[in-house]
N, C-alpha and C. Protein backbone atom coordinates (compact mmCIF):
# COMPACT_ATOMS: atom_id res chain seq x y z
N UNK A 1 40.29 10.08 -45.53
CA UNK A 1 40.87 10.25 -44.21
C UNK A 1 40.56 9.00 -43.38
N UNK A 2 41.88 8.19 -42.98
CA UNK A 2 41.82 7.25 -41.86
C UNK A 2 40.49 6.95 -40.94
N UNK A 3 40.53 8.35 -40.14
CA UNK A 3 39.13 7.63 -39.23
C UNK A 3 37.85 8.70 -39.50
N UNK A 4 37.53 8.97 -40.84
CA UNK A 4 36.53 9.85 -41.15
C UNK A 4 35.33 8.64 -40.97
N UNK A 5 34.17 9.24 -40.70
CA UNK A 5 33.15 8.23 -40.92
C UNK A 5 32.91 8.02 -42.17
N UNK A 6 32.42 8.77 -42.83
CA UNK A 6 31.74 9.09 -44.09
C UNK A 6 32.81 8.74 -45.45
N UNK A 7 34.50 8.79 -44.88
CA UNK A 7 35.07 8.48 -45.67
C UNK A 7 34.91 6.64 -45.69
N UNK A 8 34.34 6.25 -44.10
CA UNK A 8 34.19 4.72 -44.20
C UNK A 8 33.29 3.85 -45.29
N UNK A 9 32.12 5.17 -45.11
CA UNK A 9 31.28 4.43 -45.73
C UNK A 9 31.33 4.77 -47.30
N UNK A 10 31.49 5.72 -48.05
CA UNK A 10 32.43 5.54 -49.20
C UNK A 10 32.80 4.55 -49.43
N UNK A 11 33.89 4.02 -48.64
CA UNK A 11 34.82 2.81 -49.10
C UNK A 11 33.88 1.77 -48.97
N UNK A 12 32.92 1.51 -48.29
CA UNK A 12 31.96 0.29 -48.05
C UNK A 12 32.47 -0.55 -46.76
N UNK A 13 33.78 0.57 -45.91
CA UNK A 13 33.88 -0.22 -44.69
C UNK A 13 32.68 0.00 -43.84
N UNK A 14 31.76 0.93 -43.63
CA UNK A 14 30.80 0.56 -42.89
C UNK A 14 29.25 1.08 -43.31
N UNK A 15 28.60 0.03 -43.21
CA UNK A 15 27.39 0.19 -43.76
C UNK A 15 25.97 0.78 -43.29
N UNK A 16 25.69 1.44 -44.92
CA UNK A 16 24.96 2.73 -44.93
C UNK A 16 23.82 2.37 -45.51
N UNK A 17 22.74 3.35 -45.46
CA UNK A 17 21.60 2.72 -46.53
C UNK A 17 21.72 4.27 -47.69
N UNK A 18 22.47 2.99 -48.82
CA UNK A 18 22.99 3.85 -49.65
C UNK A 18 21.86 4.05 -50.61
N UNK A 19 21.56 5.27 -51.13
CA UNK A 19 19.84 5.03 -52.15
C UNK A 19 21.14 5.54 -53.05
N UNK A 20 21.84 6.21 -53.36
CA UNK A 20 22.45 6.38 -54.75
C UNK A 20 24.30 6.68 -54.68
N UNK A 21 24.63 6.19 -55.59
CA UNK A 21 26.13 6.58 -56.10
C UNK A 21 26.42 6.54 -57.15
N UNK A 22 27.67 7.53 -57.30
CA UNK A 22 28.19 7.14 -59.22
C UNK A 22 29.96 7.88 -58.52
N UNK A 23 30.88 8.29 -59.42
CA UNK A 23 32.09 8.35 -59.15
C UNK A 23 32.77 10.03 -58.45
N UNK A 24 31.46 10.43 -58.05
CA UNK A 24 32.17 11.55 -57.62
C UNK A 24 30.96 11.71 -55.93
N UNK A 25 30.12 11.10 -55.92
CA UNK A 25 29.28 11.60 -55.05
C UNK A 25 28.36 9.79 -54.44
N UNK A 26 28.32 9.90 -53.51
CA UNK A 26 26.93 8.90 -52.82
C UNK A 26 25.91 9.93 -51.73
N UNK A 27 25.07 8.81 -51.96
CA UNK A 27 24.04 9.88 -50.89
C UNK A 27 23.31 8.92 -50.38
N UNK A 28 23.14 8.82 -48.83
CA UNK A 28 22.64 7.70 -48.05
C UNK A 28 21.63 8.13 -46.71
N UNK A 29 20.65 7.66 -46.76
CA UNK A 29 19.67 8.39 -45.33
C UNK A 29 20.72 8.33 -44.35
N UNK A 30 20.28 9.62 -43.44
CA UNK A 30 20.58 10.42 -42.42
C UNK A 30 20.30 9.35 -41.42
N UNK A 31 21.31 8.66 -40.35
CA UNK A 31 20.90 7.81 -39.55
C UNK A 31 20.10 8.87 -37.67
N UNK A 32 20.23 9.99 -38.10
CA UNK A 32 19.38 10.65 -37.27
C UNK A 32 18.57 11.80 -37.73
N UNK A 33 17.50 11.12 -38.34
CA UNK A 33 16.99 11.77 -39.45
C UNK A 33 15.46 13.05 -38.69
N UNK A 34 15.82 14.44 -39.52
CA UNK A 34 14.81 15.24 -38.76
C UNK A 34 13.33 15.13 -39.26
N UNK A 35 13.20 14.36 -41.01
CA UNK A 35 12.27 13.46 -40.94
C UNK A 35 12.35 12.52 -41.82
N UNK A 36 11.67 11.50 -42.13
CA UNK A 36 11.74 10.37 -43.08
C UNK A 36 12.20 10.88 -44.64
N UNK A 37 13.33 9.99 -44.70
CA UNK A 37 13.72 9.78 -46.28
C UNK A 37 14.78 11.60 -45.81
N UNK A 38 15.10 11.76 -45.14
CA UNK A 38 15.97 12.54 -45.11
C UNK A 38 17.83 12.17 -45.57
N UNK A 39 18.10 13.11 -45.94
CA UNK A 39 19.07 12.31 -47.14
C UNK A 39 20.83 13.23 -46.59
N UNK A 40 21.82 12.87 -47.31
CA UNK A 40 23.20 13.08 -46.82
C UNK A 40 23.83 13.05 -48.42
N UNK A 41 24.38 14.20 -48.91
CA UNK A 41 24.65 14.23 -49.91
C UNK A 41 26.48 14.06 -49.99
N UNK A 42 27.07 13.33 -50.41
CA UNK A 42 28.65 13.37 -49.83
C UNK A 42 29.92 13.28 -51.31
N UNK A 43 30.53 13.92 -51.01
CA UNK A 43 31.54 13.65 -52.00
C UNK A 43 32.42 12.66 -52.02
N UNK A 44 32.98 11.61 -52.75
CA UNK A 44 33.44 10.39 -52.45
C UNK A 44 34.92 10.59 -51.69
N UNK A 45 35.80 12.12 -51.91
CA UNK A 45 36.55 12.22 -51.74
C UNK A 45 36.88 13.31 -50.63
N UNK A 46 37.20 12.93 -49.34
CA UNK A 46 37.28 13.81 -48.43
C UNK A 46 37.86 15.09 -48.35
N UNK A 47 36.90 16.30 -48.37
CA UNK A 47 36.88 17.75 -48.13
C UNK A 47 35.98 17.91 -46.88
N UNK A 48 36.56 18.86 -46.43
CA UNK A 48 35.24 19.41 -45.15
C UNK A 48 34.56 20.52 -45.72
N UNK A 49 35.19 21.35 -46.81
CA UNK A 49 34.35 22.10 -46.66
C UNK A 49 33.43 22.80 -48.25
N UNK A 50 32.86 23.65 -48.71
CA UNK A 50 32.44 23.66 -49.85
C UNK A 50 33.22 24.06 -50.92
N UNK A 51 34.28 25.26 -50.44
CA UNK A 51 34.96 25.63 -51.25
C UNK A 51 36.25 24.86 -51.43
N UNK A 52 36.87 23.63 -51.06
CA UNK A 52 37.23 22.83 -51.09
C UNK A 52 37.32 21.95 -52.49
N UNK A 53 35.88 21.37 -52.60
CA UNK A 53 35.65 20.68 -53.51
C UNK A 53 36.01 21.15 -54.81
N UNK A 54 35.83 20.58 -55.85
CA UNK A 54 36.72 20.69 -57.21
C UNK A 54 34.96 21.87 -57.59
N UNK A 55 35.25 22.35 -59.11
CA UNK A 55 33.98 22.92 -59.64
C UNK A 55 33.36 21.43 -60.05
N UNK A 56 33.82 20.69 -60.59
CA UNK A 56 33.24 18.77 -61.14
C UNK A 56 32.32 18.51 -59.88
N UNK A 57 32.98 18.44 -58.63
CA UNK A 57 32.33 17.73 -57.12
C UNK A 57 31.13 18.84 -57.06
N UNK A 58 31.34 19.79 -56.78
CA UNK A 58 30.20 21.34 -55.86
C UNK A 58 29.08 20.57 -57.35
N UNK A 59 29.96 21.09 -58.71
CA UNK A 59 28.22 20.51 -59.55
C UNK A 59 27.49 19.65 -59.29
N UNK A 60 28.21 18.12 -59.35
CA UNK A 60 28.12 16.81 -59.26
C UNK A 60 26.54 16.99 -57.76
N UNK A 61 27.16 17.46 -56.85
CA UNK A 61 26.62 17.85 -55.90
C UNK A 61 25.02 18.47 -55.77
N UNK A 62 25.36 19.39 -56.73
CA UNK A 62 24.04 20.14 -56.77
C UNK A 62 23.12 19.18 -57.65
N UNK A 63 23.83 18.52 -58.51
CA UNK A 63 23.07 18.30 -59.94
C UNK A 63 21.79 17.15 -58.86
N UNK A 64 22.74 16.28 -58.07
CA UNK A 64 22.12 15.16 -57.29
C UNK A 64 21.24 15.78 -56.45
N UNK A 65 21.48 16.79 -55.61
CA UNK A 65 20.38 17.44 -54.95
C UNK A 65 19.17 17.73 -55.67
N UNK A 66 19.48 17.84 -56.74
CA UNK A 66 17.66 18.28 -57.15
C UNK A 66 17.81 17.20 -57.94
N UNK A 67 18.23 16.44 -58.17
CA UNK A 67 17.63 14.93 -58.52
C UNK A 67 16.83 14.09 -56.58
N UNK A 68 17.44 14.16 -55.78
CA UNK A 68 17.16 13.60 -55.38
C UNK A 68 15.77 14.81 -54.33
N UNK A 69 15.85 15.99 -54.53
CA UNK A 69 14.58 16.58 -54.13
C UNK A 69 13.25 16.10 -55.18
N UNK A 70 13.43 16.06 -56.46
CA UNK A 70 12.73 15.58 -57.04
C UNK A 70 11.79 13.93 -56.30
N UNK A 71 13.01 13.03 -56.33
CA UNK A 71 12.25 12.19 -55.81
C UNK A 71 11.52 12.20 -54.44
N UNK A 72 11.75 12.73 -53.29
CA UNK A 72 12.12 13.10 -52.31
C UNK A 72 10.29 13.26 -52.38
N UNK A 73 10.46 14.34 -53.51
CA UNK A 73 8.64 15.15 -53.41
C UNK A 73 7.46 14.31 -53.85
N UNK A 74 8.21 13.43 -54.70
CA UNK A 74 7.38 12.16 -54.95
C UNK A 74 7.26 11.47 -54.12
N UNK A 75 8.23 10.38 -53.79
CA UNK A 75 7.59 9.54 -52.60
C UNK A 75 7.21 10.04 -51.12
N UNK A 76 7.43 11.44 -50.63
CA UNK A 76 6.88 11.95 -49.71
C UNK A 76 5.57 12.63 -49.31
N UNK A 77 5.67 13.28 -50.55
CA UNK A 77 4.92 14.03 -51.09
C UNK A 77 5.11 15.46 -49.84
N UNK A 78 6.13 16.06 -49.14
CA UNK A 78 6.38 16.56 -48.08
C UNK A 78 5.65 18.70 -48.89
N UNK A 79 5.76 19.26 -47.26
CA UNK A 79 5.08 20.43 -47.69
C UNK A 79 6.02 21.78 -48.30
N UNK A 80 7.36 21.02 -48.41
CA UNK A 80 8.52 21.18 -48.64
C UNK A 80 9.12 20.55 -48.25
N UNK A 81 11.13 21.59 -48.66
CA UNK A 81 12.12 20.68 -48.24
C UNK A 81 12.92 21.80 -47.56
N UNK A 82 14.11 21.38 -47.30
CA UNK A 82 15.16 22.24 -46.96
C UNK A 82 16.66 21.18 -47.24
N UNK A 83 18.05 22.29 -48.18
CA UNK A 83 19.23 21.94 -48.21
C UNK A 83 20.07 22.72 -47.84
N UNK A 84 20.81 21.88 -46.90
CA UNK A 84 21.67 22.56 -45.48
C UNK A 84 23.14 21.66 -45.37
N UNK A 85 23.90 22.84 -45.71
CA UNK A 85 25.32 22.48 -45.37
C UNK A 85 25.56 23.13 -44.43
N UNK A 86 26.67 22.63 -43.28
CA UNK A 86 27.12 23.61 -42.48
C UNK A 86 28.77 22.87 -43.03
N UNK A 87 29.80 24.61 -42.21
CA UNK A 87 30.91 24.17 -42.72
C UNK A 87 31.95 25.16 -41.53
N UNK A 88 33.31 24.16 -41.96
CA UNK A 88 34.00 24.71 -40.90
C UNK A 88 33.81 23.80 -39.44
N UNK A 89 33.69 25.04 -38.05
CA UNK A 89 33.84 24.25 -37.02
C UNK A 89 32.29 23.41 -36.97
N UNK A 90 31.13 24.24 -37.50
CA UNK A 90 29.83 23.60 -37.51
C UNK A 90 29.81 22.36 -38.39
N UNK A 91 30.71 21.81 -38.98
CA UNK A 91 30.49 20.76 -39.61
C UNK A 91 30.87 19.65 -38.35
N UNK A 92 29.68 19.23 -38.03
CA UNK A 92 30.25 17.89 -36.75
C UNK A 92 30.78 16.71 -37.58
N UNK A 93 30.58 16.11 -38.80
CA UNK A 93 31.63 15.39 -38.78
C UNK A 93 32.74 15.39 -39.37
N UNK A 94 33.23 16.20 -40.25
CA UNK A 94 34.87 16.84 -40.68
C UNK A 94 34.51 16.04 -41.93
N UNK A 95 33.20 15.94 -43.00
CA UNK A 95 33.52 15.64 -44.28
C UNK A 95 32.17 16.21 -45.21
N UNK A 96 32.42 16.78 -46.00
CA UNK A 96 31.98 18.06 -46.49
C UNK A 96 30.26 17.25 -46.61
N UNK A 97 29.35 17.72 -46.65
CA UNK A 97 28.05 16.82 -46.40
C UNK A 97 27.03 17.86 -46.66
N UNK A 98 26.04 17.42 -48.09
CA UNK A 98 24.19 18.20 -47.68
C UNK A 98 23.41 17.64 -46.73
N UNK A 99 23.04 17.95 -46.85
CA UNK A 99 21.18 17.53 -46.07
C UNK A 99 20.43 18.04 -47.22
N UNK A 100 19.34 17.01 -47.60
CA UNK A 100 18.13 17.13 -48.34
C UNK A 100 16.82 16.57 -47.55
N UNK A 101 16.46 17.27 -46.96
CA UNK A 101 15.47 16.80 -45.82
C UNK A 101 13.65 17.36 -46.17
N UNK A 102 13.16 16.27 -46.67
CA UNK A 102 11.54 16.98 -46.74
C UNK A 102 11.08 17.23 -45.24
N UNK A 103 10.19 18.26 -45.23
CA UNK A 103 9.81 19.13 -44.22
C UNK A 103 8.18 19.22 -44.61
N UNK A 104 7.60 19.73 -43.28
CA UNK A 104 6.07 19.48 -43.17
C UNK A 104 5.62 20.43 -42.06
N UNK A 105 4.37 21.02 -42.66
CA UNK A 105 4.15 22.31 -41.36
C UNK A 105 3.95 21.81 -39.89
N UNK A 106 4.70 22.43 -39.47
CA UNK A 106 4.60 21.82 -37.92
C UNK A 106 5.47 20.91 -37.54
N UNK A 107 6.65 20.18 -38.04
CA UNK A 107 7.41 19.44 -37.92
C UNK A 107 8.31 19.74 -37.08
N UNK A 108 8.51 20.74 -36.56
CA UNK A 108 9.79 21.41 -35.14
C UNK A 108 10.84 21.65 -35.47
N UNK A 109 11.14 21.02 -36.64
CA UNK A 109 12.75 21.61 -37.42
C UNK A 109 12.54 22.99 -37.75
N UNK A 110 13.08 24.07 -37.07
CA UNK A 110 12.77 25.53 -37.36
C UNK A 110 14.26 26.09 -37.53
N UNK A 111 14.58 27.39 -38.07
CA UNK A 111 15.85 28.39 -38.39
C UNK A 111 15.56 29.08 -36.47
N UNK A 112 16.57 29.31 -35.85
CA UNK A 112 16.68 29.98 -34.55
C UNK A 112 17.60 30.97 -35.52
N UNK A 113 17.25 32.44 -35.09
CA UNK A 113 18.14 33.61 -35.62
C UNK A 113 18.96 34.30 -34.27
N UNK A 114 20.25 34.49 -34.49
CA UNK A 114 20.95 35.12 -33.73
C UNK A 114 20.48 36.59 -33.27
N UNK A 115 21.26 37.35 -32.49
CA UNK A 115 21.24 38.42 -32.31
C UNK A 115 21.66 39.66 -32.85
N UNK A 116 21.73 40.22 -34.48
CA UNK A 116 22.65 41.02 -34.56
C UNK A 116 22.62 42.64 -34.40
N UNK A 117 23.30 43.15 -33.63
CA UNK A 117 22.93 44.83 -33.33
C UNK A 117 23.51 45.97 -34.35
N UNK A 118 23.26 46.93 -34.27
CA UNK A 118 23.76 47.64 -35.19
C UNK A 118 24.37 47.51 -36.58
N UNK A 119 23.76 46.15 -36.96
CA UNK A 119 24.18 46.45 -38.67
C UNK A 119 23.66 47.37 -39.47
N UNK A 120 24.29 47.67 -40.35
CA UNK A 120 23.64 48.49 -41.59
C UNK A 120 24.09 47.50 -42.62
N UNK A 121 23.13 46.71 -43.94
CA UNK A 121 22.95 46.43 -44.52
C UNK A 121 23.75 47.43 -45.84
N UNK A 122 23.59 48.30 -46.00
CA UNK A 122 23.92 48.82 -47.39
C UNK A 122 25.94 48.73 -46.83
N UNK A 123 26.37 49.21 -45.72
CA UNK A 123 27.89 48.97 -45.51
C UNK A 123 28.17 47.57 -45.34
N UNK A 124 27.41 46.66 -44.75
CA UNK A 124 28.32 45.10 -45.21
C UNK A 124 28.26 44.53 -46.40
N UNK A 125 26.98 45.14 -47.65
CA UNK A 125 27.44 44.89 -48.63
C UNK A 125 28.39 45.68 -49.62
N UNK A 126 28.66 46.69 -49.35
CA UNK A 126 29.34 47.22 -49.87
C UNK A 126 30.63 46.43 -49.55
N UNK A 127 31.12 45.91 -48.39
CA UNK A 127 32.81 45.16 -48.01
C UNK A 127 32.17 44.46 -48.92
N UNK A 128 31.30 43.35 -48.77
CA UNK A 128 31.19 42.28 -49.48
C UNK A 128 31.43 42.07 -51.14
N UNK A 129 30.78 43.50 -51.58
CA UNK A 129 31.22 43.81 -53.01
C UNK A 129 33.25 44.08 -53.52
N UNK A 130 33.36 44.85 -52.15
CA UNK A 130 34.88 44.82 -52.66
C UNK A 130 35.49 43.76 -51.97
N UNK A 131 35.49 42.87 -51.49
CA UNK A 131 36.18 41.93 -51.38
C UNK A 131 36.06 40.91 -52.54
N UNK A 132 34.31 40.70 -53.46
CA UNK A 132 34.61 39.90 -54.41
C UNK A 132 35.16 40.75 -55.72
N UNK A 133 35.26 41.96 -55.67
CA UNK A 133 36.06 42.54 -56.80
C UNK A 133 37.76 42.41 -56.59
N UNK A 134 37.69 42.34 -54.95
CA UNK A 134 39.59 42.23 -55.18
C UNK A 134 39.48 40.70 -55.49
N UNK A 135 38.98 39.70 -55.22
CA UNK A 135 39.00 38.43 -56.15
C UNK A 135 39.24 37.88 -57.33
N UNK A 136 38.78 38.93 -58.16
CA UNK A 136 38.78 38.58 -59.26
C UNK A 136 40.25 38.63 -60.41
């Protein structure tokens, strides 16, 4: 896409600090990173969103994520990690993207939980079950 960022830096119009690529995926630190060596996992070919991507890309994807958590735990040595896609309107920049971010107790990056009232758990999975059976 014309004025995607991420599709820029793909192409090598604008420069990233790229730690890895091969033909379906690059992955380059987070230039607003929640902590060091925090990482951006991207598909070379613009999708926004997960289900988007081919089954080749989503693997390609994962396979690099725990390649690059691996290293991640080495040179950080962090107290964990966390991998975070958002998608849809929460995707701020419109091109499908992980986060592989080592994490450390006390670091302020926390989950905020919404409000939800009156669910029952056993009836939303039950839709959830028949909606992936009419799928199939």
């Amino acid at each position: 896409m014309e004025s995607c960022i991420f599709c820029k830096i793909v192409q090598g119009e604008i420069k990233a600090n790229i730690v890895y690529e091969d033909e379906l995926v690059v992955v380059f630190l987070d230039i607003d990173p929640i902590n060091k060596g925090h990482l951006l996992i991207v598909p070379r070919k613009h999708k926004l969103d997960l289900d988007e991507l081919s089954i080749e890309e989503s693997s390609r994807v994962m396979e690099i994520s725990k390649l690059m958590v691996r290293i991640l735990k080495k040179q950080f040595n962090p107290d964990g990690y966390s991998i975070m896609q958002n998608g849809g309107e929460f995707n701020d920049i419109g091109h499908y993207h992980l986060h592989a971010i080592p994490r450390y107790k006390n670091d302020g990056f926390e989950w905020t939980f919404g409000k939800v009232e009156d669910h029952d758990l056993s009836e939303i999975g039950k839709e959830l079950i028949k909606e992936i059976s009419n799928t199939k």
